[in-house]
Structures are given as C-alpha cells and as structure tokens.
PDB file of N, CA and C in Angstrom:
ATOM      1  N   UNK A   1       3.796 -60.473 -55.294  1.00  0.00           N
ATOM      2  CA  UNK A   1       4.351 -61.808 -55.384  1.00  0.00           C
ATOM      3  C   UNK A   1       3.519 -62.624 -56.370  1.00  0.00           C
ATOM      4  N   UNK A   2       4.225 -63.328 -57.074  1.00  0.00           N
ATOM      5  CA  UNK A   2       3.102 -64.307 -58.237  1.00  0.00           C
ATOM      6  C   UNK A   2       3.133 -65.664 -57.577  1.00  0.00           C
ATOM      7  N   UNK A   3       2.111 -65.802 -57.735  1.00  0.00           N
ATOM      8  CA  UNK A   3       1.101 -67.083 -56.880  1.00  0.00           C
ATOM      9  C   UNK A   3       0.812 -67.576 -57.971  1.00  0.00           C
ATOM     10  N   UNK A   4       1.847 -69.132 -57.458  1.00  0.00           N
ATOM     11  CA  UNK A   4       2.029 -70.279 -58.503  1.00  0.00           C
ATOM     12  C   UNK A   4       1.301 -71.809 -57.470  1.00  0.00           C
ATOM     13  N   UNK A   5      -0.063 -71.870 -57.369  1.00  0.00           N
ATOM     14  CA  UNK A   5      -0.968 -72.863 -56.433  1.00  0.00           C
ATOM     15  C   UNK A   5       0.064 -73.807 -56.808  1.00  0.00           C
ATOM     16  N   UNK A   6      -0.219 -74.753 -57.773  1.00  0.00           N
ATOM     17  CA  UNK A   6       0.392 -76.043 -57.670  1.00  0.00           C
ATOM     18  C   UNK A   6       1.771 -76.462 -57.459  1.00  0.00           C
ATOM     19  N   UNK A   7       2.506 -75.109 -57.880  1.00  0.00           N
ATOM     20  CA  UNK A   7       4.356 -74.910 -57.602  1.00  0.00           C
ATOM     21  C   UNK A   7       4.691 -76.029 -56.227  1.00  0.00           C
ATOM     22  N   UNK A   8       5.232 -77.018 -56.553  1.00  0.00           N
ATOM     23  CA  UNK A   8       5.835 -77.646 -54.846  1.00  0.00           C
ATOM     24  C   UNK A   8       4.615 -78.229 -54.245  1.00  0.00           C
ATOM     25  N   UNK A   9       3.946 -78.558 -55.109  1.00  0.00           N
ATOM     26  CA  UNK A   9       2.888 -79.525 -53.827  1.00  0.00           C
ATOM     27  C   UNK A   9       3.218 -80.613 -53.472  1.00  0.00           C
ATOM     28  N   UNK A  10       3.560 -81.128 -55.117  1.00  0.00           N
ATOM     29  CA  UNK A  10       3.738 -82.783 -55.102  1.00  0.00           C
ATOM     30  C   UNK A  10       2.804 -83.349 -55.752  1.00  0.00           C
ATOM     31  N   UNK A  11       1.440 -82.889 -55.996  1.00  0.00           N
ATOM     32  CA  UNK A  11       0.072 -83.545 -56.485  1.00  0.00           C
ATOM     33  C   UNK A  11       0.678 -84.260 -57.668  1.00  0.00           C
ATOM     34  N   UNK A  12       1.690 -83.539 -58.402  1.00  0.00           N
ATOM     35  CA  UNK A  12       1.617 -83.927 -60.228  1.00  0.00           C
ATOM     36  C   UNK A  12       2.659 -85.476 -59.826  1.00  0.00           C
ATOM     37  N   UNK A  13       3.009 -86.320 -58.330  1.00  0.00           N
ATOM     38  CA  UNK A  13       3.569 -87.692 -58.834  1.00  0.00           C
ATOM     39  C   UNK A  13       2.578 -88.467 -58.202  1.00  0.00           C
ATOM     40  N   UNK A  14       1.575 -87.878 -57.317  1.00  0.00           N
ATOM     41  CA  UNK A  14       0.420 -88.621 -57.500  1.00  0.00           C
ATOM     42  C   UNK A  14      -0.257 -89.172 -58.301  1.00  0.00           C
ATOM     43  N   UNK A  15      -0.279 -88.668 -59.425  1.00  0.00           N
ATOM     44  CA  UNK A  15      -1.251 -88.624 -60.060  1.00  0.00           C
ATOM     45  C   UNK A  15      -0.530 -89.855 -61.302  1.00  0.00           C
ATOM     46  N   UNK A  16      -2.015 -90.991 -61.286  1.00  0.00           N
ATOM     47  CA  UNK A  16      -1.187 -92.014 -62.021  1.00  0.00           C
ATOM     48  C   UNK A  16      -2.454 -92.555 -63.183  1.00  0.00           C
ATOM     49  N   UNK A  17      -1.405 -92.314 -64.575  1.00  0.00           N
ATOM     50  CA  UNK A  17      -2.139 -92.984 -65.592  1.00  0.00           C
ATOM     51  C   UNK A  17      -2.308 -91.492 -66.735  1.00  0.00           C
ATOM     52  N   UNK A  18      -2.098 -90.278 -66.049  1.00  0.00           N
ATOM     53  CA  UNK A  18      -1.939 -89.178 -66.866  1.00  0.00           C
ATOM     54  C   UNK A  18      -0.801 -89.019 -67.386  1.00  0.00           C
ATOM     55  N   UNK A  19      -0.037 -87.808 -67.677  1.00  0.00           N
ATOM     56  CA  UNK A  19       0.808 -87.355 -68.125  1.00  0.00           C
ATOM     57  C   UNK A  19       1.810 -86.617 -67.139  1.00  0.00           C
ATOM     58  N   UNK A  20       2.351 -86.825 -66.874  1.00  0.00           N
ATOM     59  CA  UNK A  20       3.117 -85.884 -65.677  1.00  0.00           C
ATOM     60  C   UNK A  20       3.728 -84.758 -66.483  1.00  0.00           C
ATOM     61  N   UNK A  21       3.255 -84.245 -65.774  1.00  0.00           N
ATOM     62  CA  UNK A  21       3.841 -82.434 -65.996  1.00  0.00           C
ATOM     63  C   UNK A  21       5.036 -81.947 -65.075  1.00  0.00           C
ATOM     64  N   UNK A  22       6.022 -81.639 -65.475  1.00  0.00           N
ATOM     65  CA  UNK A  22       7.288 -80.851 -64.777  1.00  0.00           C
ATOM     66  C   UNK A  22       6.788 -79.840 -64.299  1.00  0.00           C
ATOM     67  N   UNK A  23       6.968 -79.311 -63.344  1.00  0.00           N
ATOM     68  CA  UNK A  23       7.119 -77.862 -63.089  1.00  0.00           C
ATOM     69  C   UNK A  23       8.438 -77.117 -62.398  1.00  0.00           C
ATOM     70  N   UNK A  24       8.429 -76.389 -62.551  1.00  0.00           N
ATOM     71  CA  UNK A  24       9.597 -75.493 -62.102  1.00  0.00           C
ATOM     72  C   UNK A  24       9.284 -74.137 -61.391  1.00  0.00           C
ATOM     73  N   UNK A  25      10.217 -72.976 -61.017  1.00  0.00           N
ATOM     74  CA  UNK A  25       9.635 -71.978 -60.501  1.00  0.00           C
ATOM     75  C   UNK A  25       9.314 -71.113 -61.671  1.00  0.00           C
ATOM     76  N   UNK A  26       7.963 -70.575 -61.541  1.00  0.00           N
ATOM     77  CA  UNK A  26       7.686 -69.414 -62.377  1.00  0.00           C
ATOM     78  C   UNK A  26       8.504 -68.619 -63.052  1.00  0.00           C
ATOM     79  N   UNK A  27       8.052 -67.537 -63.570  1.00  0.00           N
ATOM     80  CA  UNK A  27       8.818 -66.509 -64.442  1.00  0.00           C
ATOM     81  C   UNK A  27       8.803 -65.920 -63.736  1.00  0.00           C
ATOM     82  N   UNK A  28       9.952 -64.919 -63.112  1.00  0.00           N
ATOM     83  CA  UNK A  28       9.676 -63.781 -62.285  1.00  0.00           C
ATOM     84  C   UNK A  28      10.369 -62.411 -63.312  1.00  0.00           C
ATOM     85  N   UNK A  29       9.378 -61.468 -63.956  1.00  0.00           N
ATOM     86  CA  UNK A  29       9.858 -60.645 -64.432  1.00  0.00           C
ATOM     87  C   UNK A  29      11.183 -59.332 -63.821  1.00  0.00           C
ATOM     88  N   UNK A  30      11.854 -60.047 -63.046  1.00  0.00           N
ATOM     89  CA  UNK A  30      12.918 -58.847 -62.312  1.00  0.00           C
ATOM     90  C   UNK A  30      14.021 -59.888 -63.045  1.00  0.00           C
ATOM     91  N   UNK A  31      13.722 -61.055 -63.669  1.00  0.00           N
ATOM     92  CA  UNK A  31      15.079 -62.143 -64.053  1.00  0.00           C
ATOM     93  C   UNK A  31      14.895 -62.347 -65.341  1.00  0.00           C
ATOM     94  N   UNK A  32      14.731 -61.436 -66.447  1.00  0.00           N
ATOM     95  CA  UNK A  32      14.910 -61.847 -67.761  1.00  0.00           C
ATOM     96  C   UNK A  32      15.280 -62.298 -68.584  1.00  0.00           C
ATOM     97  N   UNK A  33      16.376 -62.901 -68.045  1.00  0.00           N
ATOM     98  CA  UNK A  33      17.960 -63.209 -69.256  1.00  0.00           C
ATOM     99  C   UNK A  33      17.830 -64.166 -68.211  1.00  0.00           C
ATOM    100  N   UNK A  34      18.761 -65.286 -69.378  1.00  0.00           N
ATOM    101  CA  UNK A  34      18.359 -66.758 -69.496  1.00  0.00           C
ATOM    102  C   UNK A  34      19.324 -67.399 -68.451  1.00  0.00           C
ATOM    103  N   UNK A  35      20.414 -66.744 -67.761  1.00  0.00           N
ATOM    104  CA  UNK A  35      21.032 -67.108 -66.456  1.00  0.00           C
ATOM    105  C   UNK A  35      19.928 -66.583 -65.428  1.00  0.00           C
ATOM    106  N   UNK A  36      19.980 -67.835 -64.417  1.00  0.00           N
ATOM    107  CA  UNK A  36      18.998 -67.923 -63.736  1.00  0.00           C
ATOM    108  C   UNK A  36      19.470 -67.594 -61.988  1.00  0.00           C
ATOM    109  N   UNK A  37      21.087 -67.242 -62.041  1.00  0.00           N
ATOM    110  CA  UNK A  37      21.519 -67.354 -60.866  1.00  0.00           C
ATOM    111  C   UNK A  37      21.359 -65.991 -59.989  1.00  0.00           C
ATOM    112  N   UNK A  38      20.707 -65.179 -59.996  1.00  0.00           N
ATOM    113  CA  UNK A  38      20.650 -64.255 -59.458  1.00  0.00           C
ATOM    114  C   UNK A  38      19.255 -64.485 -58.754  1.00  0.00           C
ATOM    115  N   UNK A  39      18.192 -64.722 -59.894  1.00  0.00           N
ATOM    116  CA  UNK A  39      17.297 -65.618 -59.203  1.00  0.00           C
ATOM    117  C   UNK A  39      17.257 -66.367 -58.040  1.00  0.00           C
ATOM    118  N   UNK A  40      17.921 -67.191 -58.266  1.00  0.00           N
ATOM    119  CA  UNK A  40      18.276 -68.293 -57.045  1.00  0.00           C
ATOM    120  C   UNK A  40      18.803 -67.616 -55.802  1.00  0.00           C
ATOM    121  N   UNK A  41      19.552 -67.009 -55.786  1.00  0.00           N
ATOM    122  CA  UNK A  41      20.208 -66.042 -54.743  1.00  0.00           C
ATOM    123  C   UNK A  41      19.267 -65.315 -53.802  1.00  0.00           C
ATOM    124  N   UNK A  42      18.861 -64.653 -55.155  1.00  0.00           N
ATOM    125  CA  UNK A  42      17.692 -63.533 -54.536  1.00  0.00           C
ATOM    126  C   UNK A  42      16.422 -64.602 -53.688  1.00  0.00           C
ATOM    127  N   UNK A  43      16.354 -65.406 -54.362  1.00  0.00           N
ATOM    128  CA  UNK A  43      14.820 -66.382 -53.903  1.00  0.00           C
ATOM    129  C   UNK A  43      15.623 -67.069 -52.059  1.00  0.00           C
ATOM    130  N   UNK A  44      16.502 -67.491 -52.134  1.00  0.00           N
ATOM    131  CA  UNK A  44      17.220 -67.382 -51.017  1.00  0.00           C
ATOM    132  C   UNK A  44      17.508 -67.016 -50.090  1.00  0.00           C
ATOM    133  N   UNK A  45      18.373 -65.861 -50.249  1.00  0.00           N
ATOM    134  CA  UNK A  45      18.133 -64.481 -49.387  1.00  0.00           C
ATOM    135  C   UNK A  45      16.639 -63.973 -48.791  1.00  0.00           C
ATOM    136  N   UNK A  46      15.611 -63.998 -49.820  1.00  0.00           N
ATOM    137  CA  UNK A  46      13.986 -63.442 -49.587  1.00  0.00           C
ATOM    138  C   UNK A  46      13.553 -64.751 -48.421  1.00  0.00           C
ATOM    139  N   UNK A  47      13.808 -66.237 -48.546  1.00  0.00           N
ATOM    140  CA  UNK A  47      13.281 -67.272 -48.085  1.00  0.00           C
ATOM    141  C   UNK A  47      14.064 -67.225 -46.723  1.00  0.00           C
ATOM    142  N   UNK A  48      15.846 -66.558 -46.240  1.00  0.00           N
ATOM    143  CA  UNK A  48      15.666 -66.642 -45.023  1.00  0.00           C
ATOM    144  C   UNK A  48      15.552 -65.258 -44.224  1.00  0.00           C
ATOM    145  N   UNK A  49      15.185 -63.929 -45.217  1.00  0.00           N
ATOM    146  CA  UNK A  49      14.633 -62.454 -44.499  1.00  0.00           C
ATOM    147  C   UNK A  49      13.078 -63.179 -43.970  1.00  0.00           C
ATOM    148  N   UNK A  50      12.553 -63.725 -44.580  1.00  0.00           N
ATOM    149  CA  UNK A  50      10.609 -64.480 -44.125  1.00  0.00           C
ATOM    150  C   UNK A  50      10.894 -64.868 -43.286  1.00  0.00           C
ATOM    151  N   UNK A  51      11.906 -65.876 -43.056  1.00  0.00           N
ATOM    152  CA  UNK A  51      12.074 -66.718 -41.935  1.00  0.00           C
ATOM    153  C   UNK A  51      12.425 -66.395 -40.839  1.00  0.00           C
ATOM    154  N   UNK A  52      13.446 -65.457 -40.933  1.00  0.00           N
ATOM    155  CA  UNK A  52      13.590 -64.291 -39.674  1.00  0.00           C
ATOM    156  C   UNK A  52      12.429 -63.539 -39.362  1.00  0.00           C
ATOM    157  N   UNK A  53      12.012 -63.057 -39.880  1.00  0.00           N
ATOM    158  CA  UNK A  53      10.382 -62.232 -39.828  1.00  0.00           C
ATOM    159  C   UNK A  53       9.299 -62.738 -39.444  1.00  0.00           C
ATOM    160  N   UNK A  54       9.327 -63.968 -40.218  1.00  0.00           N
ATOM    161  CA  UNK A  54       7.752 -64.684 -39.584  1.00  0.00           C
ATOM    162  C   UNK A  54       8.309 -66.217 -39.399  1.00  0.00           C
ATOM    163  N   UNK A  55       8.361 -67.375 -39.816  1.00  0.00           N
ATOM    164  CA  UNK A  55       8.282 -68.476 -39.808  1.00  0.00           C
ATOM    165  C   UNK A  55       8.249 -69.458 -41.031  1.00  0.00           C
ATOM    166  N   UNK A  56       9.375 -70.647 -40.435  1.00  0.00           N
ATOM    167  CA  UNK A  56       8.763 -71.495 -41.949  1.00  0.00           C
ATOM    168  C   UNK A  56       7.813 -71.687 -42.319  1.00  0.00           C
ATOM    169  N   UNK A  57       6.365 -71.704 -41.847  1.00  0.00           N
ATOM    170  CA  UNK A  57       5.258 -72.305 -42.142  1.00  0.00           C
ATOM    171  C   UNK A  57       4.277 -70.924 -42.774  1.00  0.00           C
ATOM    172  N   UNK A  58       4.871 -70.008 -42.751  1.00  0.00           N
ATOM    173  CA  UNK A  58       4.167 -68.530 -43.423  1.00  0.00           C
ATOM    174  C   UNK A  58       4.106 -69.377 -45.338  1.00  0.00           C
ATOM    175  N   UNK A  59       3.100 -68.781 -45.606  1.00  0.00           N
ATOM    176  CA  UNK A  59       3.053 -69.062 -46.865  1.00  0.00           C
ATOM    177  C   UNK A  59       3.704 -68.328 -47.746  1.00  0.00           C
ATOM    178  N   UNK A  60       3.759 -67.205 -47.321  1.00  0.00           N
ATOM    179  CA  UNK A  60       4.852 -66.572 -48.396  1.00  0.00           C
ATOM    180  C   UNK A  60       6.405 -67.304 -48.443  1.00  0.00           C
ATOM    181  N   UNK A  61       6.971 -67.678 -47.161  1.00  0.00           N
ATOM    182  CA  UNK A  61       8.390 -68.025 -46.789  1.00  0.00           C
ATOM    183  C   UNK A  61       8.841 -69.374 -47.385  1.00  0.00           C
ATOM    184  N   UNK A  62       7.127 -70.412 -47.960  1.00  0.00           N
ATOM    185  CA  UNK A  62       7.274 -71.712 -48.331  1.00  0.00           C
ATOM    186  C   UNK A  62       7.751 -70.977 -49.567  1.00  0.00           C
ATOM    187  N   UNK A  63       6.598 -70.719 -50.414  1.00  0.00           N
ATOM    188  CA  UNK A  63       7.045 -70.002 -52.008  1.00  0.00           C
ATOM    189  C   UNK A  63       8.372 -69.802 -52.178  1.00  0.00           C
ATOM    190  N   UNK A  64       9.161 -69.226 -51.444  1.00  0.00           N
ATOM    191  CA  UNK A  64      10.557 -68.861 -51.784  1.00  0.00           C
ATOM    192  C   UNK A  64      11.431 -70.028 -51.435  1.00  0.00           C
ATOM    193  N   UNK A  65      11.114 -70.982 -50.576  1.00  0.00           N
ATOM    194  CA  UNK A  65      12.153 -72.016 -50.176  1.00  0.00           C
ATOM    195  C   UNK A  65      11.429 -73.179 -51.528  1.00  0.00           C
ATOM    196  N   UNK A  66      10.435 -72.974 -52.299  1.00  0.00           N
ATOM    197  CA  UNK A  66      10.442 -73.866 -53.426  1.00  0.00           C
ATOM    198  C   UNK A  66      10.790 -73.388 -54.192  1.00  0.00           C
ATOM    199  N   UNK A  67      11.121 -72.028 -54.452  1.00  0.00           N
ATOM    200  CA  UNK A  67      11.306 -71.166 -55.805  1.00  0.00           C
ATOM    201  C   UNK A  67      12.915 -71.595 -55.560  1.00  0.00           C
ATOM    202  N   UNK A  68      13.844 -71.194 -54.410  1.00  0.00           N
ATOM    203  CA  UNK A  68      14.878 -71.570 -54.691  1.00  0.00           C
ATOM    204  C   UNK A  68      15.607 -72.722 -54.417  1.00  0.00           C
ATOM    205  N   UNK A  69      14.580 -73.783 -54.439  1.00  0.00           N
ATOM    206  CA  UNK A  69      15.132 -75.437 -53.658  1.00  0.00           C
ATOM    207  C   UNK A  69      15.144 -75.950 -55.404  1.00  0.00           C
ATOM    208  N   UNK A  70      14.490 -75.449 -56.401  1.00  0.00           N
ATOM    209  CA  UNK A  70      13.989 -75.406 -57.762  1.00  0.00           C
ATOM    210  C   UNK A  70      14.807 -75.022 -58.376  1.00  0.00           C
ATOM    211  N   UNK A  71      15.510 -73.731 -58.401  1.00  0.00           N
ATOM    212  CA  UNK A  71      17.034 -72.874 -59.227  1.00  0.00           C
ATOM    213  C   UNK A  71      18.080 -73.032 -58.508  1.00  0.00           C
ATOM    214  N   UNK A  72      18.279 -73.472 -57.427  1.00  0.00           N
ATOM    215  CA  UNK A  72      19.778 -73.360 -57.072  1.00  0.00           C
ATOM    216  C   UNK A  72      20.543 -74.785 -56.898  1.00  0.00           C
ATOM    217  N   UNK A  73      21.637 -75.087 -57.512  1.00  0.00           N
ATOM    218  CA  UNK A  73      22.093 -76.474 -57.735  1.00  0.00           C
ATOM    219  C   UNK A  73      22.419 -76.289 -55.913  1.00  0.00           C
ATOM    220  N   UNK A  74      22.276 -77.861 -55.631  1.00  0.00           N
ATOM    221  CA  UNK A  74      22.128 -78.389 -54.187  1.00  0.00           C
ATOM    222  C   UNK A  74      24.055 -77.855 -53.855  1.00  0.00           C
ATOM    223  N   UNK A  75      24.511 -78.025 -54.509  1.00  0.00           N
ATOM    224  CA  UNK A  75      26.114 -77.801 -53.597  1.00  0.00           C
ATOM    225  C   UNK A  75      26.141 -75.845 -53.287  1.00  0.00           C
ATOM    226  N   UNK A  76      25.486 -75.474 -53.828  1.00  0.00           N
ATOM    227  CA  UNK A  76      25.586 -73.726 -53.627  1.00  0.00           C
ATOM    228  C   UNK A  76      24.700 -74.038 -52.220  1.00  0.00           C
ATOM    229  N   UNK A  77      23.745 -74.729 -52.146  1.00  0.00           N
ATOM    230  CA  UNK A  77      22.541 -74.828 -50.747  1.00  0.00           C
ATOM    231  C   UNK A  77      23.434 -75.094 -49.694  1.00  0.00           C
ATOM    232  N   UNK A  78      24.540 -76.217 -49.704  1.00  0.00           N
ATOM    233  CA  UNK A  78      25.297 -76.574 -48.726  1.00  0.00           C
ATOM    234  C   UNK A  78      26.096 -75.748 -48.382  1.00  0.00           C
ATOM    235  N   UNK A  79      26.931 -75.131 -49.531  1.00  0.00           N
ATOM    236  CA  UNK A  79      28.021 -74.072 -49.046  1.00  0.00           C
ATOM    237  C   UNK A  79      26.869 -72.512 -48.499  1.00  0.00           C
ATOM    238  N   UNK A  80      26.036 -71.848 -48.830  1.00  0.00           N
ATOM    239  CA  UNK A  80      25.504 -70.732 -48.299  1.00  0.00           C
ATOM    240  C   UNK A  80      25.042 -71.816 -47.076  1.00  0.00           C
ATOM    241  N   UNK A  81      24.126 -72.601 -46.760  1.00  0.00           N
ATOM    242  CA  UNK A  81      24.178 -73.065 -45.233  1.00  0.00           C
ATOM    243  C   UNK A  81      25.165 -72.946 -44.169  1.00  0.00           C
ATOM    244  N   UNK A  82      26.318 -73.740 -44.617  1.00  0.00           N
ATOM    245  CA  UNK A  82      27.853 -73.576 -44.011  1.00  0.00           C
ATOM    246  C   UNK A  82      27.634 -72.136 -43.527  1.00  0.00           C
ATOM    247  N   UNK A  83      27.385 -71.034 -45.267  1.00  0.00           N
ATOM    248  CA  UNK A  83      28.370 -69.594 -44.829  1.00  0.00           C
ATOM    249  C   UNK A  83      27.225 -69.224 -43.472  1.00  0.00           C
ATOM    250  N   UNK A  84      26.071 -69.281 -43.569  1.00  0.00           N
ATOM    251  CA  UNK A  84      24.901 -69.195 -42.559  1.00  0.00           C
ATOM    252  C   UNK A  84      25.445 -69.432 -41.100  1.00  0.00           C
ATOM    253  N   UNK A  85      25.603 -70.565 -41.184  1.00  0.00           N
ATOM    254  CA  UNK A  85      26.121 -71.023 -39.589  1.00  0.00           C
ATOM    255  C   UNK A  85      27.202 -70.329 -39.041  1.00  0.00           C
ATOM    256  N   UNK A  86      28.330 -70.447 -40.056  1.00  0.00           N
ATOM    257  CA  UNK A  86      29.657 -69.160 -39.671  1.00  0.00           C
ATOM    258  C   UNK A  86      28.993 -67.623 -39.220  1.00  0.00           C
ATOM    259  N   UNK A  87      28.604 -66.991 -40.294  1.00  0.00           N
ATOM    260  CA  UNK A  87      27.938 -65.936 -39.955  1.00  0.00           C
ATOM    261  C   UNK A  87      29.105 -65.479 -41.074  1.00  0.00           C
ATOM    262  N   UNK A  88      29.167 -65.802 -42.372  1.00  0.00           N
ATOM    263  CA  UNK A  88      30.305 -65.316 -43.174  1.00  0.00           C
ATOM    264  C   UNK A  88      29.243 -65.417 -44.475  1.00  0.00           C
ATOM    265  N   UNK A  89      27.993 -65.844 -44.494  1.00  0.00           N
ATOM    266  CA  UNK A  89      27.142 -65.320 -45.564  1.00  0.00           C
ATOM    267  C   UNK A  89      26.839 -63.859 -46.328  1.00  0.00           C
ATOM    268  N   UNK A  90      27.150 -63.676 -48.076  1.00  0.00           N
ATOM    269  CA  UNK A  90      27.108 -62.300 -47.827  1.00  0.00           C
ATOM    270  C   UNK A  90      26.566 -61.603 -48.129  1.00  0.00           C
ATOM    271  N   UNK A  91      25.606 -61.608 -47.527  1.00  0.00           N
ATOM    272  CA  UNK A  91      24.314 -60.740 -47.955  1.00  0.00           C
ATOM    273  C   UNK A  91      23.590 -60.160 -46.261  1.00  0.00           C
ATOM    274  N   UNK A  92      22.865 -59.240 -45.999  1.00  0.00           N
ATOM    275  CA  UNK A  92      22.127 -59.250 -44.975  1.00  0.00           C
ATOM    276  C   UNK A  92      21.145 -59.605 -44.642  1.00  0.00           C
ATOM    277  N   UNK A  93      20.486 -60.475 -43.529  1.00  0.00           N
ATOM    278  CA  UNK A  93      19.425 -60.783 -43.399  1.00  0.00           C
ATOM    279  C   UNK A  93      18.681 -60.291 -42.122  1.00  0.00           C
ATOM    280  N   UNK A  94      18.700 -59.087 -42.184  1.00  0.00           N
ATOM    281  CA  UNK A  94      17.854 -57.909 -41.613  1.00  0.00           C
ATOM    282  C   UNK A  94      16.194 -57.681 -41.841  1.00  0.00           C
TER     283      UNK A  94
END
C-alpha cells in the first residue's frame, strides 16, 4: 500500500499565511491511463472489504475512504450507498 502521511488530514487549511497546497489521492501504479474511474471503484470496494474486516478507524480502511471520497464524484457515493443498503451493489464484499 503507498503511504501518503499528509493525504486527508486537513493540516494544509490550517495553515495560514503560506501557500496552500492541493492534494489529491496519490498515483497508484495499477491506474495508468488518465480515466480515473476504475480507481475510484476499486478504492471503494477495498474501503468497504476493510470495513467488513476490521473497522473504520483501522488505518489502512481511512486511506481508502480518502483515496476514494477524493476520485469519486459525490452522486456515484450516493447511488453505490443506496445499491449497499438494497444489497443490489455489484461487486462482492467478502
């Protein structure tokens, strides 16, 4: 897993009188090409297999719920939630 410390802290709107820096989620070399939506999916899917497994508060399980709170436009978040609750999501989360 690539360990991005400052990814999602928040520190960089603290910080006043510098330069604010954007950040976004890392490069993950399995997503090469410049559509990013598989990414998002995948970071998704990985963020609620953790969550079944261990807990929101696991550090690995945060990483993925910032990696994909970061790539996935908010109306795909609402509709896979929805499909979640139905149990009509389609992917497995085994």
């Amino acid at each position: 897993m690539v360990r991005y410390t400052e990814f999602g802290t928040g520190h960089t709107q603290a910080i006043v009188g510098e330069k604010l820096k954007p950040m976004t989620a890392p490069y993950d070399p399995r997503f090469p090409n410049q559509n990013q939506t598989r990414y998002c999916f995948t970071s998704f899917v990985d963020f609620q297999r953790c969550k079944n497994r261990h807990s929101e508060q696991y550090e690995a399980c945060q990483y993925f719920q910032k990696v994909y709170r970061a790539m996935c436009p908010n109306a795909w978040l609402e509709k896979w939630e929805e499909q979640l609750e139905s149990g009509t999501f389609p992917a497995k989360l085994d």
